[in-house]
Protein backbone atom coordinates (compact mmCIF):
# COMPACT_ATOMS: atom_id res chain seq x y z
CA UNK A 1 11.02 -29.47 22.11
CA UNK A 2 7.17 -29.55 22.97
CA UNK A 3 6.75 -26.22 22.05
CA UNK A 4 8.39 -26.53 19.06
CA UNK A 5 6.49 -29.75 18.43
CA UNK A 6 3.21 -27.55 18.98
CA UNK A 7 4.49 -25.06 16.73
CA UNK A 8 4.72 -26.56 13.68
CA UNK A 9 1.86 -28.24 13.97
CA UNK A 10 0.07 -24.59 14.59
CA UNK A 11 1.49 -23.28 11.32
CA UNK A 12 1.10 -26.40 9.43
CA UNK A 13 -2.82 -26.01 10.16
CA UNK A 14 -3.08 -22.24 10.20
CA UNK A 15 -1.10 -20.32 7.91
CA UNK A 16 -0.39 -16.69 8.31
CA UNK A 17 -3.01 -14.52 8.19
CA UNK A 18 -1.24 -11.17 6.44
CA UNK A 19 -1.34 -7.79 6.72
CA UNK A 20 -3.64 -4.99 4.56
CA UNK A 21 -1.80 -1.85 4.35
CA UNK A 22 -3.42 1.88 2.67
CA UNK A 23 -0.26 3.75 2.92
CA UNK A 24 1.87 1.25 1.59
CA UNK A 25 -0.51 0.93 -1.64
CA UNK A 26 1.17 2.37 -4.02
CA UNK A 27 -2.42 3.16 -6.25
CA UNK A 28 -4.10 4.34 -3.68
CA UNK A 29 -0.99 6.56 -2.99
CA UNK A 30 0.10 7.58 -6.23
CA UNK A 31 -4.07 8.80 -7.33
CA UNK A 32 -4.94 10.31 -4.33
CA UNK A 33 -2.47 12.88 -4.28
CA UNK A 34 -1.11 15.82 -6.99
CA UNK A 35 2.51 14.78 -8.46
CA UNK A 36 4.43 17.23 -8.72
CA UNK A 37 3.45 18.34 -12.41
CA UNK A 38 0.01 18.48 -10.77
CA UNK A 39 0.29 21.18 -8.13
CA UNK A 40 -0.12 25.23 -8.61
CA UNK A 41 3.86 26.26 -8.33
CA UNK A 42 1.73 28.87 -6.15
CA UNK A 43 0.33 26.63 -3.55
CA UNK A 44 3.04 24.31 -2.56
CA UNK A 45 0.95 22.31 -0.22
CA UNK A 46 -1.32 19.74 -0.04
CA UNK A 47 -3.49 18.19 2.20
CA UNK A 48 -5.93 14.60 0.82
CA UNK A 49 -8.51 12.81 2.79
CA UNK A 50 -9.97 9.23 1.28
CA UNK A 51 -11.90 6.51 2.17
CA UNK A 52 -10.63 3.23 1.34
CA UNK A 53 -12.39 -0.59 1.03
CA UNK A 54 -10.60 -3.87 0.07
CA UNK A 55 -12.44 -7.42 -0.25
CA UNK A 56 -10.06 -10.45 -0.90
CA UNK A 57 -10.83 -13.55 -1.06
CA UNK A 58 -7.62 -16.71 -1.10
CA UNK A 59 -7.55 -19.93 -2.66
CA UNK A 60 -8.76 -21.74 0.00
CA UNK A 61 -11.61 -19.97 1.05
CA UNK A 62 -10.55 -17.66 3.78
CA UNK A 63 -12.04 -13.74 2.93
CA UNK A 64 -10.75 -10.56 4.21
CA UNK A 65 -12.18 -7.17 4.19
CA UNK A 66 -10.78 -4.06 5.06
CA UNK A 67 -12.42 -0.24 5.35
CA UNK A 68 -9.93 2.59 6.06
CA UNK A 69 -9.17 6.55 6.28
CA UNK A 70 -6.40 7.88 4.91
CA UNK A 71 -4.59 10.92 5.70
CA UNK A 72 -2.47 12.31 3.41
CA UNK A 73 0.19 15.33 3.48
CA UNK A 74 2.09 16.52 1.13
CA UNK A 75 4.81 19.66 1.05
CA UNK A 76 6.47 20.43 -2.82
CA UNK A 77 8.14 23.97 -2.78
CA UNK A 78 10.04 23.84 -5.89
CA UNK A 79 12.18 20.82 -6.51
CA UNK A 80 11.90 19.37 -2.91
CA UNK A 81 9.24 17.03 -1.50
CA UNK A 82 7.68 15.97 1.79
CA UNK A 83 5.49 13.93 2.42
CA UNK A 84 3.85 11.53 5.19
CA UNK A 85 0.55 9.47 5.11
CA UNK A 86 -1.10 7.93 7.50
CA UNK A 87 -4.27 5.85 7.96
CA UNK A 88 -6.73 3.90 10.73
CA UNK A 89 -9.56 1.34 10.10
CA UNK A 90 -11.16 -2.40 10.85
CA UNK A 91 -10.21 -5.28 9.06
CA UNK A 92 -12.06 -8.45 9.28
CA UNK A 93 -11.67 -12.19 8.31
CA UNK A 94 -13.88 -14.89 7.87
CA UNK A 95 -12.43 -18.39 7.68
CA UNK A 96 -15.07 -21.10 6.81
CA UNK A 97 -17.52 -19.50 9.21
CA UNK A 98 -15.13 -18.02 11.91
CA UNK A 99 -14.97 -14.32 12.10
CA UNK A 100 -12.46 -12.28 13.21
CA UNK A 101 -12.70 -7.91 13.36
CA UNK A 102 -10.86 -5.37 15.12
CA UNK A 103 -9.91 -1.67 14.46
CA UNK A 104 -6.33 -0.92 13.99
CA UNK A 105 -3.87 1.89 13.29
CA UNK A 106 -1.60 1.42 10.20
CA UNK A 107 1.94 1.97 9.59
CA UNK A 108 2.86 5.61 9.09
CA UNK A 109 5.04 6.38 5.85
CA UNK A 110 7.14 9.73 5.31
CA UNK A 111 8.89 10.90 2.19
CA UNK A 112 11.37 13.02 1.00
CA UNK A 113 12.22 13.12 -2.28
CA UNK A 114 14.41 15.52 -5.28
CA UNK A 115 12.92 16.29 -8.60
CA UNK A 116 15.78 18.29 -10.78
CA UNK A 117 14.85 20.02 -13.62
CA UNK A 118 14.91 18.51 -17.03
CA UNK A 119 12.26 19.74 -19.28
CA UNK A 120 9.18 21.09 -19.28
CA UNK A 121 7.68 18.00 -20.54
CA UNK A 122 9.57 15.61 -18.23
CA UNK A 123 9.54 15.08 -14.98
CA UNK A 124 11.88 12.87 -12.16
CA UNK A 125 11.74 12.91 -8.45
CA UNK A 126 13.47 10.53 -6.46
CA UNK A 127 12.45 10.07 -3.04
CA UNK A 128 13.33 7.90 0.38
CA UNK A 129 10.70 6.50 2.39
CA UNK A 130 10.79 5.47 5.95
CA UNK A 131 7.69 2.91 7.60
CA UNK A 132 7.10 3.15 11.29
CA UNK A 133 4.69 -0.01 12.78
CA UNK A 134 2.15 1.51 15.28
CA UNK A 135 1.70 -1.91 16.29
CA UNK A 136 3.21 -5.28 16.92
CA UNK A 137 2.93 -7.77 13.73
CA UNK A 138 0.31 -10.09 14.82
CA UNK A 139 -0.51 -11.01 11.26
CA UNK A 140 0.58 -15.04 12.05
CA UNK A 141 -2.22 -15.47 14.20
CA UNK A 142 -5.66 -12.69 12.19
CA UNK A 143 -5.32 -9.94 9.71
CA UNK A 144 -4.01 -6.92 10.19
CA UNK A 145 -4.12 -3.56 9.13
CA UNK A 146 0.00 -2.24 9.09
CA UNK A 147 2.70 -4.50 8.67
CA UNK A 148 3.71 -3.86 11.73
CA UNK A 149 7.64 -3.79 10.89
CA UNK A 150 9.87 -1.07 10.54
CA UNK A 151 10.62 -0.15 6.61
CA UNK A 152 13.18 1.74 4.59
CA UNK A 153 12.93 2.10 0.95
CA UNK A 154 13.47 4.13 -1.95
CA UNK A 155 11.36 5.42 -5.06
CA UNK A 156 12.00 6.73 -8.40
CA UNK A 157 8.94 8.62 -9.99
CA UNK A 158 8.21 9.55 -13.60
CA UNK A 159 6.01 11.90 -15.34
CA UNK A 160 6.36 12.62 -19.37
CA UNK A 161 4.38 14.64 -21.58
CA UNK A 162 3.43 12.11 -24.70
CA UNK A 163 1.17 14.45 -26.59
CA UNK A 164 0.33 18.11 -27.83
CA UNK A 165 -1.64 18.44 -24.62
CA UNK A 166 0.05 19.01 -21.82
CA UNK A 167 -2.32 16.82 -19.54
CA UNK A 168 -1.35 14.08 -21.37
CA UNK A 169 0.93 12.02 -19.78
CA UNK A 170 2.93 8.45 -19.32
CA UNK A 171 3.68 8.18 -15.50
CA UNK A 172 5.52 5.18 -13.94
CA UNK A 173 7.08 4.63 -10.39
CA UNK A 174 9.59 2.10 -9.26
CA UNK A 175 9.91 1.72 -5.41
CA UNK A 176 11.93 -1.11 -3.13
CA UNK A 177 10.91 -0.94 0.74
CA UNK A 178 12.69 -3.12 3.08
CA UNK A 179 11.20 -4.26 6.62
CA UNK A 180 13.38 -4.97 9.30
CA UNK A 181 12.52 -8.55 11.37
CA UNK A 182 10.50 -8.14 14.70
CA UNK A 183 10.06 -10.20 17.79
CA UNK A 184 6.38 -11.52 17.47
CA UNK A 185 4.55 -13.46 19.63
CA UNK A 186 2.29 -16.59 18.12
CA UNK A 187 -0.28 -18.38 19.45
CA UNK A 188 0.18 -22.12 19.77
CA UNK A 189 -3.01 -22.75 21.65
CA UNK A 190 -5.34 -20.56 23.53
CA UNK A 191 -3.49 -20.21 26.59
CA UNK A 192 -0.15 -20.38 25.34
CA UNK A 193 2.26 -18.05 23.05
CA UNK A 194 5.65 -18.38 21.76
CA UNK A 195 8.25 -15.80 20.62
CA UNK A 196 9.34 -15.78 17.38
CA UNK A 197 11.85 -13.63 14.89
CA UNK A 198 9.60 -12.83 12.14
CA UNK A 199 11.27 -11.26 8.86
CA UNK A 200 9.10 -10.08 6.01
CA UNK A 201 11.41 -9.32 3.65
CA UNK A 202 11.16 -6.48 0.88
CA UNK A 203 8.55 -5.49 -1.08
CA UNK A 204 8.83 -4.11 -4.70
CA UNK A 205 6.27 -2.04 -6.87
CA UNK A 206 6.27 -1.43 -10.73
CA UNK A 207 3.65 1.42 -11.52
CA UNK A 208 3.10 3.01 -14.93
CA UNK A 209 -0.37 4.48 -15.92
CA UNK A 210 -1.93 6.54 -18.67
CA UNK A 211 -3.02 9.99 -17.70
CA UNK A 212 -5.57 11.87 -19.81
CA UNK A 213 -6.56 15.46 -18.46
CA UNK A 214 -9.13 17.40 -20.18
CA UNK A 215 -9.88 20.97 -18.52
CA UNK A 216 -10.92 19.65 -14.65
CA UNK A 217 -11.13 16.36 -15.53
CA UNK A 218 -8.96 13.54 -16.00
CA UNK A 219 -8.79 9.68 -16.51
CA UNK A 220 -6.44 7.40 -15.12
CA UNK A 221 -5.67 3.84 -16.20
CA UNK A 222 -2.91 1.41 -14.97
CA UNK A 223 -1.08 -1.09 -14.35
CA UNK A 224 0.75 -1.85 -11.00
CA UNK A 225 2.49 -5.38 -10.53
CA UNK A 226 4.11 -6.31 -6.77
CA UNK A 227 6.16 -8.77 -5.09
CA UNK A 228 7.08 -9.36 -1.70
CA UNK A 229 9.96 -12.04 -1.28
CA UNK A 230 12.61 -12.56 1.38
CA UNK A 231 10.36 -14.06 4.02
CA UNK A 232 12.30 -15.54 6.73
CA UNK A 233 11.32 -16.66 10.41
CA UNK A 234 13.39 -18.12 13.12
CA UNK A 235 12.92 -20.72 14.00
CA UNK A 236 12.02 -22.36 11.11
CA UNK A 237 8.38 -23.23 10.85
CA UNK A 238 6.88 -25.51 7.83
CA UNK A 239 6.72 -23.05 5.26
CA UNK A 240 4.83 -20.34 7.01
CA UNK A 241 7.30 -17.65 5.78
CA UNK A 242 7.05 -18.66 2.44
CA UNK A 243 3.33 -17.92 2.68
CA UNK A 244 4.31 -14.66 3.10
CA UNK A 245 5.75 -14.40 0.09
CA UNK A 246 3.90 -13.12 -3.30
CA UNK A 247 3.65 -11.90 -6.77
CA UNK A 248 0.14 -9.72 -7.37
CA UNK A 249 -0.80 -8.11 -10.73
CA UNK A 250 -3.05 -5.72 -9.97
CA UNK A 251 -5.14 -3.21 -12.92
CA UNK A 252 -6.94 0.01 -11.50
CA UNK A 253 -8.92 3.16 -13.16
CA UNK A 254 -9.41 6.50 -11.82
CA UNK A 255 -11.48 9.75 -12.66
CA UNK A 256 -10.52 13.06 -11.03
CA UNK A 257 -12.17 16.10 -10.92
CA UNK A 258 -10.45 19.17 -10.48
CA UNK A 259 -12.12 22.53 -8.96
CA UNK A 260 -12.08 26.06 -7.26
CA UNK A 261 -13.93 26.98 -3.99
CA UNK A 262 -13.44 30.35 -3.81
CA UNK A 263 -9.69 30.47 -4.91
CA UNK A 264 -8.38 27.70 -3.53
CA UNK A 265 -8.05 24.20 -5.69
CA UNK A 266 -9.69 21.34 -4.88
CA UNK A 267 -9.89 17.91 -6.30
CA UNK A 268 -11.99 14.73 -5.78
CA UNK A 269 -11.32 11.64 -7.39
CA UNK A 270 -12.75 7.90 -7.23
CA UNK A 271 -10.71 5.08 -8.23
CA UNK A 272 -11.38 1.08 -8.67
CA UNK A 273 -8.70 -1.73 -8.80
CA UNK A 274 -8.72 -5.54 -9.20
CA UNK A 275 -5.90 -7.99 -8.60
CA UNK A 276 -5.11 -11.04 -8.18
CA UNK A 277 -1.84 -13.25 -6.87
CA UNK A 278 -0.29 -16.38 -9.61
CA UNK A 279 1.80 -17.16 -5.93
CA UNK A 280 1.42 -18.97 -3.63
CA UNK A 281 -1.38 -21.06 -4.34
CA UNK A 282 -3.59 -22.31 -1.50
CA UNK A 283 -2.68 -19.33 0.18
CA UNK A 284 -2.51 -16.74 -2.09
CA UNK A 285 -5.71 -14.38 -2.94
CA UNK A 286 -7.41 -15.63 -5.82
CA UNK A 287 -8.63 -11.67 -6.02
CA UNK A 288 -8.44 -8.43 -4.52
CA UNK A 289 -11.22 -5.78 -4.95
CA UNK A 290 -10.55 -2.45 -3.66
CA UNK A 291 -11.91 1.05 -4.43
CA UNK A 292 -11.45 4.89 -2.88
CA UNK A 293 -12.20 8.10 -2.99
CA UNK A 294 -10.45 11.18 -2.24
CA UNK A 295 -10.90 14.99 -1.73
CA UNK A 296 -7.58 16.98 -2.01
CA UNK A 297 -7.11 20.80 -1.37
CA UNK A 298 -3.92 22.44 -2.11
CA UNK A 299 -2.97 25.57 -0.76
């Protein structure tokens, strides 16, 4: 009962922190790789590198920060796809003065995924995904980089030619990842921890965007709204889980080059987003600034 007692009190004064994830971004995902319409039936593979930065900033004050590599890998012979990302950096927090930093691994996503044929102006693929946490979740005590849960999910991708050009295209992704609940450990002073059955629930993504190619280069704009509901923790604490919990509309641009060293095909690209959660107040971000850039080579 006096732990309990300590408990809520904890949570009632310190919310959860949260979690900043790069392979679970589904922007940052879907721009710094080829889709399948993308890639040189010749060169099946591809391999992306890109540097990743996030500043967000809540409702009541507290900022976070992230900066990030990402690894990405991707495998498309013919109508099959395999892929698996993965990503390490430092995320930071400052909370009215109190700063918090430390380098992290993220979760590490894989892929697979069908695309039949339909046209040559349309294009499907629909794809599992699998999360593995390289971490515990301590995201109820600082920021984290991960989500530190195990997650299964599926994704339906889109890619149709709306023009005489065939670089012209409407592309739009669904995806639903479930995480499965953890054992975490919170702090209820600075000696003293309790165990805890922390659920975060699922986590859906819209995505459609506007793709304009024009010999190397190309312009991306879209549109990419998220929500993460199903928040549950055991035992029940104030209303920490529901803190968890969020819609985020989020808008992003993108310019890619594409480019031949030698004979193999390269591509860089640079991409901006801004966001910003209508829930939960208080303890929602108020907005999200991120940006990347990536170098791909497919081979």
């Amino acid at each position: 009962m006096k732990i309990s007692k300590y408990l809520l009190c904890f949570f009632t004064l310190l919310p959860a922190q949260g979690s900043i994830s790069v392979v679970y971004n589904i922007r940052v995902a879907e721009t710094s790789k080829h889709l399948d319409v993308d890639q040189t039936p010749q060169y099946p593979t591809l391999t992306t590198a890109t540097l990743f930065t996030t500043f967000r900033e809540k409702y009541d004050g507290v900022k976070h920060n992230c900066q990030a590599g990402l690894v990405t890998f991707i495998y498309a012979p013919e109508s099959f796809v395999i892929s698996a990302q993965a990503a390490v950096g430092r995320v930071a927090s400052n909370d009215q003065g109190v700063r918090f930093s430390r380098v992290q691994a993220d979760d590490i996503l894989v892929a697979a995924g069908y695309s039949p044929h339909i046209s040559d102006t349309k294009r499907i693929t629909f794809s599992g995904l699998v999360g593995f946490p390289l971490h515990t979740d301590t995201s109820l005590d600082h920021v984290q980089l991960g989500y530190g849960h195990y997650g299964l999910g599926a994704q339906i991708d889109g890619s149709f030619v709306v023009t005489s050009n065939p670089g012209d295209t409407l592309r739009c992704a669904a995806r639903i990842i479930h995480f499965f609940p953890r054992r975490v450990c919170a702090s209820v002073s600075t000696d003293s921890f309790a165990p805890l059955n922390y659920d975060i629930g699922e986590l859906v993504d819209l995505f459609i965007a506007a793709h304009i190619q024009r010999a190397q280069q190309c312009i991306e704009i879209g549109y990419n709204p998220s929500f993460a509901f199903n928040a549950r923790i055991h035992p029940e604490l104030a209303d920490a889980a529901q803190k968890t919990d969020y819609i985020r509309n989020s808008f992003y641009g993108i310019y890619k080059y594409r480019f031949l060293i030698k004979t193999t095909n390269q591509m860089i690209a640079l991409g901006f987003s801004y966001g910003f959660e209508p829930t939960p107040k208080v303890y929602g971000n108020k907005s999200l600034v991120s940006a990347w850039a990536s170098w791909g080579v497919n081979f």
